[in-house]
C-alpha atoms as a PDB file:
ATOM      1  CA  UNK A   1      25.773 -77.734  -4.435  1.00  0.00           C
ATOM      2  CA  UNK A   2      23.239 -78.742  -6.807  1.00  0.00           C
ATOM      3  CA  UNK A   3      19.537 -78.195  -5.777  1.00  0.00           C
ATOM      4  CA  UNK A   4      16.243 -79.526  -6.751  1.00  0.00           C
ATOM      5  CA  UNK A   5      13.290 -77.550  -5.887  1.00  0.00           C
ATOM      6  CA  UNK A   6      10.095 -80.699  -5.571  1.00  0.00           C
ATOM      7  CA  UNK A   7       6.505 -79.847  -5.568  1.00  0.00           C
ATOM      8  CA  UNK A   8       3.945 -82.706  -3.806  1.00  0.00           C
ATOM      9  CA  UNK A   9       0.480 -83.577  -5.012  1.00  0.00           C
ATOM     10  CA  UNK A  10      -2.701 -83.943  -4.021  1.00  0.00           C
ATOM     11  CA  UNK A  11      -2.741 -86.335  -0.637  1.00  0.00           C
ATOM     12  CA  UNK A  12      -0.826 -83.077   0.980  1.00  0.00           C
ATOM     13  CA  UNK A  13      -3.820 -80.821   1.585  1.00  0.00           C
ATOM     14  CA  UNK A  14      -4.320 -79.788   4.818  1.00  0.00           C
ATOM     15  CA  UNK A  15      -7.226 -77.012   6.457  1.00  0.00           C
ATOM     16  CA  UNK A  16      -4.676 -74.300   7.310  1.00  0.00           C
ATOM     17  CA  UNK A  17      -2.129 -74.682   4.889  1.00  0.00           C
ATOM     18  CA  UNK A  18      -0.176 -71.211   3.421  1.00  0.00           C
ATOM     19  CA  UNK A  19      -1.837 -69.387   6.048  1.00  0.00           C
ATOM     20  CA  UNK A  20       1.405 -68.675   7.918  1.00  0.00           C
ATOM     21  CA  UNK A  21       3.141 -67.866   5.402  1.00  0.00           C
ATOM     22  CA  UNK A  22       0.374 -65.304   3.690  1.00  0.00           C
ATOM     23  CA  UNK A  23       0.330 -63.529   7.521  1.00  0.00           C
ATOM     24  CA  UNK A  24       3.895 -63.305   7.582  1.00  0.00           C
ATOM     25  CA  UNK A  25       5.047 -62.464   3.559  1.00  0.00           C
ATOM     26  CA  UNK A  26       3.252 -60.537   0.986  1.00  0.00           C
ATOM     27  CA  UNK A  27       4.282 -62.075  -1.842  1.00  0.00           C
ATOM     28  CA  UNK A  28       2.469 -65.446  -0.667  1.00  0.00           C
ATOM     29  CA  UNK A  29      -0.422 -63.736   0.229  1.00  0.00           C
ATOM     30  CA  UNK A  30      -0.628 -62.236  -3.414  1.00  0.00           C
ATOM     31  CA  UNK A  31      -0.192 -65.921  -4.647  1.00  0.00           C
ATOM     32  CA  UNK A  32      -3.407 -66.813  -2.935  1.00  0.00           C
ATOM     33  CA  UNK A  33      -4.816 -63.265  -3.940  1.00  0.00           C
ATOM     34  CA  UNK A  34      -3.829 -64.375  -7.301  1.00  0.00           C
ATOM     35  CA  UNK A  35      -5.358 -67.608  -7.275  1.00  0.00           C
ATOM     36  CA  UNK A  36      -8.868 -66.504  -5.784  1.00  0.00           C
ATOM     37  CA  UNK A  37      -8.823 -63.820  -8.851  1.00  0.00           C
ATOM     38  CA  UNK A  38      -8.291 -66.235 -11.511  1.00  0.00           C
ATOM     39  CA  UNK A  39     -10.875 -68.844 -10.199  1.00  0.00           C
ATOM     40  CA  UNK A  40     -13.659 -66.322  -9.254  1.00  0.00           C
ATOM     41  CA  UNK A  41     -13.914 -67.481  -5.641  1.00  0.00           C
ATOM     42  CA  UNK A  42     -12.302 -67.695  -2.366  1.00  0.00           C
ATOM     43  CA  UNK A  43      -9.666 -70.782  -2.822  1.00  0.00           C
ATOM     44  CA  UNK A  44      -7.544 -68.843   0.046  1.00  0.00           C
ATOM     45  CA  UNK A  45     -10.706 -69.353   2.474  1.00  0.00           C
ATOM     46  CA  UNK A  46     -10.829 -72.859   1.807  1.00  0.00           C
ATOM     47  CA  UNK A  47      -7.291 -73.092   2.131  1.00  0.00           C
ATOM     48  CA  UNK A  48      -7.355 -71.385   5.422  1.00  0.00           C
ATOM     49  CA  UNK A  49     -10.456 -72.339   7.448  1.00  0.00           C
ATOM     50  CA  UNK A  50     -11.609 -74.990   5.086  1.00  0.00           C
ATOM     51  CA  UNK A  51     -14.366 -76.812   5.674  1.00  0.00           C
ATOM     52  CA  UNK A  52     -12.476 -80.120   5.111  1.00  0.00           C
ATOM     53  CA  UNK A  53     -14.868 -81.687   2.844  1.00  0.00           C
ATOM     54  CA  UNK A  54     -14.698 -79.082   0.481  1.00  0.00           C
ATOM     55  CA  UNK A  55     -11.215 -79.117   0.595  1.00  0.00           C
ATOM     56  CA  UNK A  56     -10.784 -82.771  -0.389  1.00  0.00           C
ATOM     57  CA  UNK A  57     -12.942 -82.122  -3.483  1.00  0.00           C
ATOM     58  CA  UNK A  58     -11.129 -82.627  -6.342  1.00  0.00           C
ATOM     59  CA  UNK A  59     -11.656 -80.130  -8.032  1.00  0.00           C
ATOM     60  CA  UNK A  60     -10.932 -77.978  -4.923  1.00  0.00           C
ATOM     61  CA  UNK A  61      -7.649 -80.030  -3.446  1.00  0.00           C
ATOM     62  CA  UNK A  62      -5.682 -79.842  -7.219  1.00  0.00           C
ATOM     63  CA  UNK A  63      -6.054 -75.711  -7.348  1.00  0.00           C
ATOM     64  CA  UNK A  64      -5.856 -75.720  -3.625  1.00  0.00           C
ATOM     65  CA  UNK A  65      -2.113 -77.327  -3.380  1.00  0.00           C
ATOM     66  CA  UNK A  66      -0.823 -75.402  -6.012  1.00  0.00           C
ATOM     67  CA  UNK A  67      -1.626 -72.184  -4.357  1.00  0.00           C
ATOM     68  CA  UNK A  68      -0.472 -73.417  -1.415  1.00  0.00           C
ATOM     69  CA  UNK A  69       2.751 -74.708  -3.147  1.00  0.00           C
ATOM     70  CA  UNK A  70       3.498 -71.320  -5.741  1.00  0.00           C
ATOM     71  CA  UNK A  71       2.487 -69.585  -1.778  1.00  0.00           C
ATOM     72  CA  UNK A  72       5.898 -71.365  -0.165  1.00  0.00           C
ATOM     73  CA  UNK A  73       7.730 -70.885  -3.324  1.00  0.00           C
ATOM     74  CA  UNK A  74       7.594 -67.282  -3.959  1.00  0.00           C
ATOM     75  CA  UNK A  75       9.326 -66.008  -0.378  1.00  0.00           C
ATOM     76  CA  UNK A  76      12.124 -68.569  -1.133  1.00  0.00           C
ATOM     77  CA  UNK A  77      12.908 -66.803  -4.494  1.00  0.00           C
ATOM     78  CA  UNK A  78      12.412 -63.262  -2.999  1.00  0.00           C
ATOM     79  CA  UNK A  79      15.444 -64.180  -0.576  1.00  0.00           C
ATOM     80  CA  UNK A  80      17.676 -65.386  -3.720  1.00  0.00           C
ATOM     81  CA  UNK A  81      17.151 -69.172  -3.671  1.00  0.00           C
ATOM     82  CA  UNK A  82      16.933 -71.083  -6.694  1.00  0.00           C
ATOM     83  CA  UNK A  83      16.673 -74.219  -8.102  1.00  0.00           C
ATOM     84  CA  UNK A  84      19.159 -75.809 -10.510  1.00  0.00           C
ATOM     85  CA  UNK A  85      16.039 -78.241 -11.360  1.00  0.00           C
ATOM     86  CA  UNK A  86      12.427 -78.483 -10.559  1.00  0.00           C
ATOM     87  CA  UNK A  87      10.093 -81.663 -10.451  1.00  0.00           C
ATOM     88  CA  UNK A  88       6.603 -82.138  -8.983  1.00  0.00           C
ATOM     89  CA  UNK A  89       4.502 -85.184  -7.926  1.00  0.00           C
ATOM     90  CA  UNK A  90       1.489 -85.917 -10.168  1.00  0.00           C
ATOM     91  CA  UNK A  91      -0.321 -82.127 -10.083  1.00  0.00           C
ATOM     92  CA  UNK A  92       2.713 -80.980  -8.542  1.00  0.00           C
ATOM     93  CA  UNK A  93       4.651 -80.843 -11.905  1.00  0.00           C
ATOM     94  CA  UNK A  94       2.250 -77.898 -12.337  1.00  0.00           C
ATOM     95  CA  UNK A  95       3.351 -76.129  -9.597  1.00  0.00           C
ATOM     96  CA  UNK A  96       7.515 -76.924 -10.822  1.00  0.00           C
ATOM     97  CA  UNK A  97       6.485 -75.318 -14.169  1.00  0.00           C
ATOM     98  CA  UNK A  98       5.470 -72.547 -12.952  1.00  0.00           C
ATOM     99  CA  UNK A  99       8.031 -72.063 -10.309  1.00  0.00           C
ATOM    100  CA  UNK A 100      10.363 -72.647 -13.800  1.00  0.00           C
ATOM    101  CA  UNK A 101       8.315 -70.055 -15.606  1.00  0.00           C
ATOM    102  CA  UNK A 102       7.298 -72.443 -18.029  1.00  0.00           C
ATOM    103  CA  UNK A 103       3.521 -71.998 -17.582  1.00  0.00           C
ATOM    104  CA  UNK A 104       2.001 -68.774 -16.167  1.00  0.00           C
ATOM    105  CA  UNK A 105       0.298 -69.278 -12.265  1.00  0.00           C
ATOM    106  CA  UNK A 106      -2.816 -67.649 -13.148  1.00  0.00           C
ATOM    107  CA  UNK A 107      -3.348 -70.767 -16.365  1.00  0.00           C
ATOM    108  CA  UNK A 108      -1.721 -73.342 -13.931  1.00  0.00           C
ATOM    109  CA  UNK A 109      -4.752 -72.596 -11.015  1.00  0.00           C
ATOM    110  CA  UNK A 110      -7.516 -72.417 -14.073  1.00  0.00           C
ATOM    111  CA  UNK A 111      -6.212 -75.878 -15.530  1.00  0.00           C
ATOM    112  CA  UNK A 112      -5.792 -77.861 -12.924  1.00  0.00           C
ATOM    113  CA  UNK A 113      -9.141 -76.625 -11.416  1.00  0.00           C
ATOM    114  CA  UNK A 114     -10.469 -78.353 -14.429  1.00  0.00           C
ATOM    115  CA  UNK A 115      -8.105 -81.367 -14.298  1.00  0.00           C
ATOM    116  CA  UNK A 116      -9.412 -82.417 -11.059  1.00  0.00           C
ATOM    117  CA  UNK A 117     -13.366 -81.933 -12.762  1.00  0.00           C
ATOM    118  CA  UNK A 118     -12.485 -83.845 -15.530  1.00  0.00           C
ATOM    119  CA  UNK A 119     -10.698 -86.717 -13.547  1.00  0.00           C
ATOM    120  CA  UNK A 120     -13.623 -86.760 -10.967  1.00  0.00           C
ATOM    121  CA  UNK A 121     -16.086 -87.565 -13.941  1.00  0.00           C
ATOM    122  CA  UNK A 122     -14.202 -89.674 -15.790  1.00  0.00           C
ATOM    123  CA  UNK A 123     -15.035 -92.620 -13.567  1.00  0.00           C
ATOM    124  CA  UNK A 124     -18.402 -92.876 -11.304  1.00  0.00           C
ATOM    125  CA  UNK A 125     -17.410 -93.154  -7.652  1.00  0.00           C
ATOM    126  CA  UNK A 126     -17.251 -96.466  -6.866  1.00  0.00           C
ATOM    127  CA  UNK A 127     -16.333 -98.179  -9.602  1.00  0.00           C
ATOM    128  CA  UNK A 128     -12.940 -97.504  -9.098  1.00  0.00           C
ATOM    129  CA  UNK A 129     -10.073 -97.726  -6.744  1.00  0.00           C
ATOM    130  CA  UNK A 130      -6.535 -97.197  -5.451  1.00  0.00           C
ATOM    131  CA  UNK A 131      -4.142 -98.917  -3.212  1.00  0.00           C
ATOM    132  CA  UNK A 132      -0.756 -98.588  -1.721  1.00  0.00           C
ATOM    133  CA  UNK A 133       1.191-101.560  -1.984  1.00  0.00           C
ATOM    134  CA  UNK A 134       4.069-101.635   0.379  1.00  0.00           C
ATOM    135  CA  UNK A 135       7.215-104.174   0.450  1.00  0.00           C
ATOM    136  CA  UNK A 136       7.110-105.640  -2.697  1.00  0.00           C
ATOM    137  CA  UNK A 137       9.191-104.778  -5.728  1.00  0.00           C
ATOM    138  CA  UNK A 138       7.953-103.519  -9.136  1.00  0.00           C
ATOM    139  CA  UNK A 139       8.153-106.220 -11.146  1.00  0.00           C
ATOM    140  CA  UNK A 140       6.389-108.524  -8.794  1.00  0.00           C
ATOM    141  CA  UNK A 141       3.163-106.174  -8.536  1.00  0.00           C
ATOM    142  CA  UNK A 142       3.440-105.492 -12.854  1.00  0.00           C
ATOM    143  CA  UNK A 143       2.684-109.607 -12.630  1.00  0.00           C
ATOM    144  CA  UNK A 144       0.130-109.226  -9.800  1.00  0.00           C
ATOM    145  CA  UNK A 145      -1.727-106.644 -11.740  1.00  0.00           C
ATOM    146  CA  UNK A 146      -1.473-108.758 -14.901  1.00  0.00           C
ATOM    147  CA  UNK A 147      -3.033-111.743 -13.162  1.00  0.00           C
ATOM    148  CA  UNK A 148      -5.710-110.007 -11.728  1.00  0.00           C
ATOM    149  CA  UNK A 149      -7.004-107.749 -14.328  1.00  0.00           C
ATOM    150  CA  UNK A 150      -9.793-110.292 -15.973  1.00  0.00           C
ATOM    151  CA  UNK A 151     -10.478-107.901 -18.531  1.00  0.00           C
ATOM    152  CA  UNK A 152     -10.544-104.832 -16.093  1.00  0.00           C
ATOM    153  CA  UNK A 153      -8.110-102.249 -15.757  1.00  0.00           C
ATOM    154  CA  UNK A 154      -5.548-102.295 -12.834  1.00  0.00           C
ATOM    155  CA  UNK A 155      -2.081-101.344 -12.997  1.00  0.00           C
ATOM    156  CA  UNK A 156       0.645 -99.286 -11.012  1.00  0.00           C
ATOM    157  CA  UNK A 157      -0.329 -95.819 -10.686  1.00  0.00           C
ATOM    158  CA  UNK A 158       2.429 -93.614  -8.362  1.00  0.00           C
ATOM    159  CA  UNK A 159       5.751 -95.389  -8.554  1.00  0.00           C
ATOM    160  CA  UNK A 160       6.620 -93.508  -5.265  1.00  0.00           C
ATOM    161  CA  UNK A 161      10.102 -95.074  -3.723  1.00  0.00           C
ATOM    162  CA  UNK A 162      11.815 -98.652  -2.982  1.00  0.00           C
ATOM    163  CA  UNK A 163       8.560-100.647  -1.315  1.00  0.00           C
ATOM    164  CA  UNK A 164       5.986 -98.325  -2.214  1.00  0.00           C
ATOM    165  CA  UNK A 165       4.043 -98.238  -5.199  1.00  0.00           C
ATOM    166  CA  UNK A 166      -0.011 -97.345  -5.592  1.00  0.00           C
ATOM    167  CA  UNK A 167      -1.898 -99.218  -8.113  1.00  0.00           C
ATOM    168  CA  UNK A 168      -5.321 -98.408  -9.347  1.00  0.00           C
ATOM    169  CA  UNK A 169      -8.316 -99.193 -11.565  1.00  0.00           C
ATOM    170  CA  UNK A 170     -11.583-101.252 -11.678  1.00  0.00           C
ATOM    171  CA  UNK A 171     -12.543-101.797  -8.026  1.00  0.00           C
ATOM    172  CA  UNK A 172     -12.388-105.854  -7.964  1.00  0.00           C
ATOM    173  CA  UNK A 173      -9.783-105.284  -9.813  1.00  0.00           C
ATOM    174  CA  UNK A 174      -7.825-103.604  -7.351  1.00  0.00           C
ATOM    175  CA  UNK A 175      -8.826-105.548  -4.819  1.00  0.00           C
ATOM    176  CA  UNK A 176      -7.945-108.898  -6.711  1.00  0.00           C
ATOM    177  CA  UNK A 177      -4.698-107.605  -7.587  1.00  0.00           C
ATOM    178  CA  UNK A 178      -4.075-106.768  -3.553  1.00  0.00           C
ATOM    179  CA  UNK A 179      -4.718-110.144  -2.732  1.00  0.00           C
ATOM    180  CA  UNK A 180      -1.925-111.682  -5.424  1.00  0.00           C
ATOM    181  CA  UNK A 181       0.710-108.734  -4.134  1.00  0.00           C
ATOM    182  CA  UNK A 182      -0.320-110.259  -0.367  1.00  0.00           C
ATOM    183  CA  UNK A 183      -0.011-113.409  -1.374  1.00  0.00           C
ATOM    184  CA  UNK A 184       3.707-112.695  -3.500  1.00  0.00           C
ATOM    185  CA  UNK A 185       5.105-111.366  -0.283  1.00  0.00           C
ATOM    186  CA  UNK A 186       3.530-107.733  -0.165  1.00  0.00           C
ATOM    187  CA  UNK A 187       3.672-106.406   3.721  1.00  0.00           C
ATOM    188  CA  UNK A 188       1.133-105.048   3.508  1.00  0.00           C
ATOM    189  CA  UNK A 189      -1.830-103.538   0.540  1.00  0.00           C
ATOM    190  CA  UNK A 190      -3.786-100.592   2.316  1.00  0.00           C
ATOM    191  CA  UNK A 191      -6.865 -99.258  -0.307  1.00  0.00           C
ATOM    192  CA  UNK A 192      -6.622 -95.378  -0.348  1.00  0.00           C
ATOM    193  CA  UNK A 193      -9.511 -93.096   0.571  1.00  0.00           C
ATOM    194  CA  UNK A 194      -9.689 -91.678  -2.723  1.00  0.00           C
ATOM    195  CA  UNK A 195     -12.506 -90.179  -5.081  1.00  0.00           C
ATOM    196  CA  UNK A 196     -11.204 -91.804  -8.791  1.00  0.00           C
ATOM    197  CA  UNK A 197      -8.603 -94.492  -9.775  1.00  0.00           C
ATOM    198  CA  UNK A 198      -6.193 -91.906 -10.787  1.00  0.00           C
ATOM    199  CA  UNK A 199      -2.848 -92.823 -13.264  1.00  0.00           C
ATOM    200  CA  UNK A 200      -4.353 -95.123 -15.256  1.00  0.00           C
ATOM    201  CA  UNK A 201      -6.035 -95.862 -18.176  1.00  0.00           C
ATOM    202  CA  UNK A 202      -9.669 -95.361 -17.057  1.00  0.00           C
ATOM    203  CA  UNK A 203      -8.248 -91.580 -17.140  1.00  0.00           C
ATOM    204  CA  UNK A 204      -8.282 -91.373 -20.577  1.00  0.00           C
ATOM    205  CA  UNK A 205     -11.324 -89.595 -20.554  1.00  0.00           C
ATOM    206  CA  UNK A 206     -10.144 -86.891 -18.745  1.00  0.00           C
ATOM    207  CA  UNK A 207      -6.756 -86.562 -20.647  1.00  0.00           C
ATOM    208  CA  UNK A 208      -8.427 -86.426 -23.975  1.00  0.00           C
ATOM    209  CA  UNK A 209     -10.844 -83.358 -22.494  1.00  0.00           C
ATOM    210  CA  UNK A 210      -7.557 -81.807 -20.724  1.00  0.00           C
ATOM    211  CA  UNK A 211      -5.627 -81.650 -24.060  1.00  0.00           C
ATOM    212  CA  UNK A 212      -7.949 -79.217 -25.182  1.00  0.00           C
ATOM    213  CA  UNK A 213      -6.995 -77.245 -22.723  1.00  0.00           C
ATOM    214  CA  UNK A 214      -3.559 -77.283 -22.153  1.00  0.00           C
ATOM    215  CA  UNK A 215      -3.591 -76.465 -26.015  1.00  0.00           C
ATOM    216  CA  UNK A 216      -5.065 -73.035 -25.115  1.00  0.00           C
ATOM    217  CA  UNK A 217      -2.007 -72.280 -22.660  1.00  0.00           C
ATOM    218  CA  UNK A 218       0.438 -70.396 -23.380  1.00  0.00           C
ATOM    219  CA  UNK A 219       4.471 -72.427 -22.329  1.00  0.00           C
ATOM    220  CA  UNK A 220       7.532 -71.502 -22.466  1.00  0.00           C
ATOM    221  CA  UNK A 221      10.452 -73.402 -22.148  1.00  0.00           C
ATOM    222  CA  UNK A 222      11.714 -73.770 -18.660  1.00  0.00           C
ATOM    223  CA  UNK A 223      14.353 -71.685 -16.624  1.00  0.00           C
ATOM    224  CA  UNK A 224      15.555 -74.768 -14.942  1.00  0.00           C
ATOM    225  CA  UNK A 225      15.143 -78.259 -16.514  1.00  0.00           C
ATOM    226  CA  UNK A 226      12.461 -80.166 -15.674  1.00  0.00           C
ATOM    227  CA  UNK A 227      12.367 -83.821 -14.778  1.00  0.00           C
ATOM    228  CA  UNK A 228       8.694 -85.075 -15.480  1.00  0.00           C
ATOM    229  CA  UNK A 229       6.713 -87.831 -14.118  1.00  0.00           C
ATOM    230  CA  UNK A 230       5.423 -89.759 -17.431  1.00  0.00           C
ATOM    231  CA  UNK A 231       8.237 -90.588 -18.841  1.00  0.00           C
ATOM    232  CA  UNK A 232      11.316 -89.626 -15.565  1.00  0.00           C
ATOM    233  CA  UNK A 233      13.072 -88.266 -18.389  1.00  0.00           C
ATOM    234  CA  UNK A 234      14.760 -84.552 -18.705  1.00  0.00           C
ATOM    235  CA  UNK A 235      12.248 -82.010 -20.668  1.00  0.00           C
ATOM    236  CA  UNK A 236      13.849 -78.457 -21.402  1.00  0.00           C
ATOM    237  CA  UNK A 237      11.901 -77.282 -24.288  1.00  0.00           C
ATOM    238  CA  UNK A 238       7.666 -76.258 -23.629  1.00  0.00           C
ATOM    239  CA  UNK A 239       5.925 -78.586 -26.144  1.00  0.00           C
ATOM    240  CA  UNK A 240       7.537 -81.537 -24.429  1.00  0.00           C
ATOM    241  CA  UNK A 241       6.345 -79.639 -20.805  1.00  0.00           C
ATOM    242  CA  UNK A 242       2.598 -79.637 -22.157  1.00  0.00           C
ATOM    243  CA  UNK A 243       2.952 -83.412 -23.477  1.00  0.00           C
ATOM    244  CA  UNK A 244       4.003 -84.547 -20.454  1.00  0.00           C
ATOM    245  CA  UNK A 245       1.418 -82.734 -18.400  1.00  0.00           C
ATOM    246  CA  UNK A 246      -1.090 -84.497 -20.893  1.00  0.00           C
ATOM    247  CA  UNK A 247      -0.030 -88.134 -20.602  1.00  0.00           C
ATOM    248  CA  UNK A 248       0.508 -87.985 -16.995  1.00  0.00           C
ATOM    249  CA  UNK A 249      -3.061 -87.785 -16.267  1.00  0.00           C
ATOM    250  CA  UNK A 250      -3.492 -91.951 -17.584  1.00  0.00           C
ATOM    251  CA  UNK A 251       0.180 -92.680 -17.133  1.00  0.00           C
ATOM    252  CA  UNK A 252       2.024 -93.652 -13.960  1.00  0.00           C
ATOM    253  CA  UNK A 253       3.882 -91.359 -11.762  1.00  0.00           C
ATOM    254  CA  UNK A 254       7.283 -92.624 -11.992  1.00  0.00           C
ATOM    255  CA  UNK A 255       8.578 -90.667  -9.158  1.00  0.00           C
ATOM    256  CA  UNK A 256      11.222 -93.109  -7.812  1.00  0.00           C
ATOM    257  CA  UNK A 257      13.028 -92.692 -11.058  1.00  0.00           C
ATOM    258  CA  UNK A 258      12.441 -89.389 -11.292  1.00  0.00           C
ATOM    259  CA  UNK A 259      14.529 -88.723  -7.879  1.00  0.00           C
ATOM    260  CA  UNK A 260      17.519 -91.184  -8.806  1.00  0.00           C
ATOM    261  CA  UNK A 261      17.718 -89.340 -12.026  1.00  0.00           C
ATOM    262  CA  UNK A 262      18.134 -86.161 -10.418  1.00  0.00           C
ATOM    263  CA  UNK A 263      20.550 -87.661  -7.991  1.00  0.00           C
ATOM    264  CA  UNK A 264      22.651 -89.256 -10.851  1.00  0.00           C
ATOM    265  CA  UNK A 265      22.755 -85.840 -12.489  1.00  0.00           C
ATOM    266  CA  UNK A 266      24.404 -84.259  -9.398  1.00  0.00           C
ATOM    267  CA  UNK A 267      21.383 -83.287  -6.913  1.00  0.00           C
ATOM    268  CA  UNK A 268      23.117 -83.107  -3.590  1.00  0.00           C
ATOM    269  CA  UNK A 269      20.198 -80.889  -2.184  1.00  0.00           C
ATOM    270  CA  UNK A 270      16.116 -81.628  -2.365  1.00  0.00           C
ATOM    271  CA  UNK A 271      13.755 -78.661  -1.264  1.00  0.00           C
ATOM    272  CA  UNK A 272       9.882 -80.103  -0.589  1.00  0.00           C
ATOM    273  CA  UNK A 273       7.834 -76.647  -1.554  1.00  0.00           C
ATOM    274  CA  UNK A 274       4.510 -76.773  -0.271  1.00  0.00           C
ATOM    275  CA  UNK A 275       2.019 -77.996   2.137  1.00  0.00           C
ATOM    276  CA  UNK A 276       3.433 -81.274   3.915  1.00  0.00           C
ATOM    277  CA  UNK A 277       6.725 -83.440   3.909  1.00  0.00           C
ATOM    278  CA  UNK A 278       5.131 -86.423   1.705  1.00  0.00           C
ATOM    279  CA  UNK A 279       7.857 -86.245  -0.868  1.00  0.00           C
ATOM    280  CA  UNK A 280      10.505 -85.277   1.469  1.00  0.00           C
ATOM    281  CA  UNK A 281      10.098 -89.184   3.185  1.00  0.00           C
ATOM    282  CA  UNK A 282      10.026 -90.330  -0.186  1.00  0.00           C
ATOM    283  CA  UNK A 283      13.235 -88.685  -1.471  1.00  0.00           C
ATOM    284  CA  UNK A 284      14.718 -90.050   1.941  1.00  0.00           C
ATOM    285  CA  UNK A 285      14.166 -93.395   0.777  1.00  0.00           C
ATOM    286  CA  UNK A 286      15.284 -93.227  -2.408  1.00  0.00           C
ATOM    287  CA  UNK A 287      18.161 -90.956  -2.925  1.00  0.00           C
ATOM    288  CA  UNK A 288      19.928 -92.078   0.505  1.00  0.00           C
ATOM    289  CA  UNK A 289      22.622 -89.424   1.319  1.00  0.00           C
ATOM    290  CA  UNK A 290      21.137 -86.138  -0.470  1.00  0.00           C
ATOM    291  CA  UNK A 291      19.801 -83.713   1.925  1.00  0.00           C
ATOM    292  CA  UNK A 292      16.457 -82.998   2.094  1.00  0.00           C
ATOM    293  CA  UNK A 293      14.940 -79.694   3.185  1.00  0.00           C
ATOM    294  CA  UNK A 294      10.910 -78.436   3.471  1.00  0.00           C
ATOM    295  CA  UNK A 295       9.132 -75.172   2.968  1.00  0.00           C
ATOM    296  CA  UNK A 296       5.571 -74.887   4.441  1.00  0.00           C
ATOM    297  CA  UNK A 297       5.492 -72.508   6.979  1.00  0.00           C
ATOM    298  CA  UNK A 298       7.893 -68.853   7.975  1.00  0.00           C
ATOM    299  CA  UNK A 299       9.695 -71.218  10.297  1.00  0.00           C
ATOM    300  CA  UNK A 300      10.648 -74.198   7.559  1.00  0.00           C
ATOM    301  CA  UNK A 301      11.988 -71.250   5.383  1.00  0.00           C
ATOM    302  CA  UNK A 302      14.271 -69.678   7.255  1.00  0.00           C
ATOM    303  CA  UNK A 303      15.976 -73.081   8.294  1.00  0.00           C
ATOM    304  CA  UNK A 304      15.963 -73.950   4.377  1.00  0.00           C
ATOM    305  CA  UNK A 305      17.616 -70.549   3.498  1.00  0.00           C
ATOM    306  CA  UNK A 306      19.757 -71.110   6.155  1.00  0.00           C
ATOM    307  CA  UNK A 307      20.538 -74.366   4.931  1.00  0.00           C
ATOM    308  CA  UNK A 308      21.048 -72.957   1.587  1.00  0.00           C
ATOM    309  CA  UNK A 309      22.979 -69.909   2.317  1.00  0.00           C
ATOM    310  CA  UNK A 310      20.194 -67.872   1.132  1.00  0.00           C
ATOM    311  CA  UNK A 311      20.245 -64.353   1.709  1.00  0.00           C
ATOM    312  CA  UNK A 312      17.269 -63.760   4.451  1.00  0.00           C
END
């Protein structure tokens, strides 16, 4: 049995996430001890008891879901499972490094507190936008986004799994580019409620500023190999894990391929770690077959370990 451990992204946040699992283990509750420390406030409140709106911040969701994430990871470890390969959606490739030890948690929570600053000021709100196009295949929406662009920027954003892909850019943009993917036999093109026109290149902005910082972190090179989401390629070495966390922030999240790579290298067994089954429907739909397991709450662990044959 081969086993990929996948972190989601942000989309997943939810008031109460991790708090289960910090009443019930101590090792999540020092994750979220650990978190609050580094940042210099109380992320675990927010987690907890929210308010919502200050949840879905940015700046507050990106930080927010790791904890959460590195919160579900840590008992899952304790009780002697491991993964064989990690991979995380968007921000969540933060949370795989660190559950591969490539990154330290403490520089993960700090950077990606600032990743989600920089990629909220990158682009005025309102200018751009983001929208999930359903039921039409990739090369068919490439075209669409082609046509529509006019000198803007639009382009696929989260490649997520057969029918679903997000594009995003200049508002009109968007919006022209929904109409074509209607109009080439989309089902459907639903704009997201989201704060920036993440995954493309109006994002370059923010990359440029986050490549500062990621130079100023310390990687090592994973425990378990890494498939990343800018290129859905193998990394095993940590220069290639800090590129890759640096171009993602402009490029697409190629997560479809990501999955059917792990799947063609022998994944029999996906584990969702963290707040929220998001990826686990994805996987579903892409890697039909594999099992697919979740860990967000004392109750989804022990039927993972179980399933695993964890000890617990």
């Amino acid at each position: 049995m081969s086993v990929a451990f996948v972190f989601p992204g942000q989309g997943s946040q939810v008031v109460g996430m991790g708090r289960a699992l910090a009443f019930a283990f101590p090792e999540s509750r020092a994750a979220f001890e650990e978190a609050d420390a580094a940042l210099g406030f109380a992320l675990s409140r927010l987690c907890f008891e929210g308010p919502e709106g200050e949840l879905q911040l940015t700046a507050n969701t990106q930080p927010a879901i790791l904890a959460a994430s590195v919160a579900a990871l840590r008992p899952l470890v304790v009780r002697g499972a491991r993964p064989d390969w990690v991979a995380g959606h968007s921000l969540g490739e933060y949370s795989a490094l660190v559950a591969a030890g490539a990154i330290g948690f403490a520089d993960a929570v700090r950077t990606v507190r600032r990743r989600g600053q920089y990629m909220q000021e990158a682009v005025p709100v309102g200018v751009g936008a983001m929208a999930a196009i359903l039921g039409l295949d990739l090369p068919a929406i490439e075209e669409a986004c082609r046509e529509a662009a006019e000198g803007e920027v639009v382009s696929p954003a989260n490649v997520n799994s057969p029918g679903q892909v997000v594009i995003a850019g200049h508002a009109a943009a968007v919006d022209r580019a929904s109409e074509r993917c209607r109009a080439k036999g989309a089902k459907r093109a639903v704009k997201l409620p989201v704060s920036a026109p993440f995954h493309c290149a109006l994002m370059r902005p923010a990359q440029d500023r986050l490549h500062q910082e990621l130079l100023a972190v310390a990687f090592h090179d994973p425990a378990a190999p890494l498939v990343n989401n800018v290129d859905a390629r193998v990394v095993r070495d940590a220069e290639t894990c800090r590129d890759g966390l640096v171009r993602q922030v402009s490029g697409a999240v190629r997560w479809q391929e990501s999955v059917e790579l792990l799947a063609r290298e022998g994944v029999t067994t996906f584990v969702e770690v963290g707040p929220g089954t998001i990826l686990s429907g994805l996987v579903r739909k892409t890697a039909r077959g594999t099992r697919v397991l979740n860990v967000d709450s004392p109750e989804s662990l022990e039927a993972a370990l179980t399933a695993l044959g964890a000890e617990g």
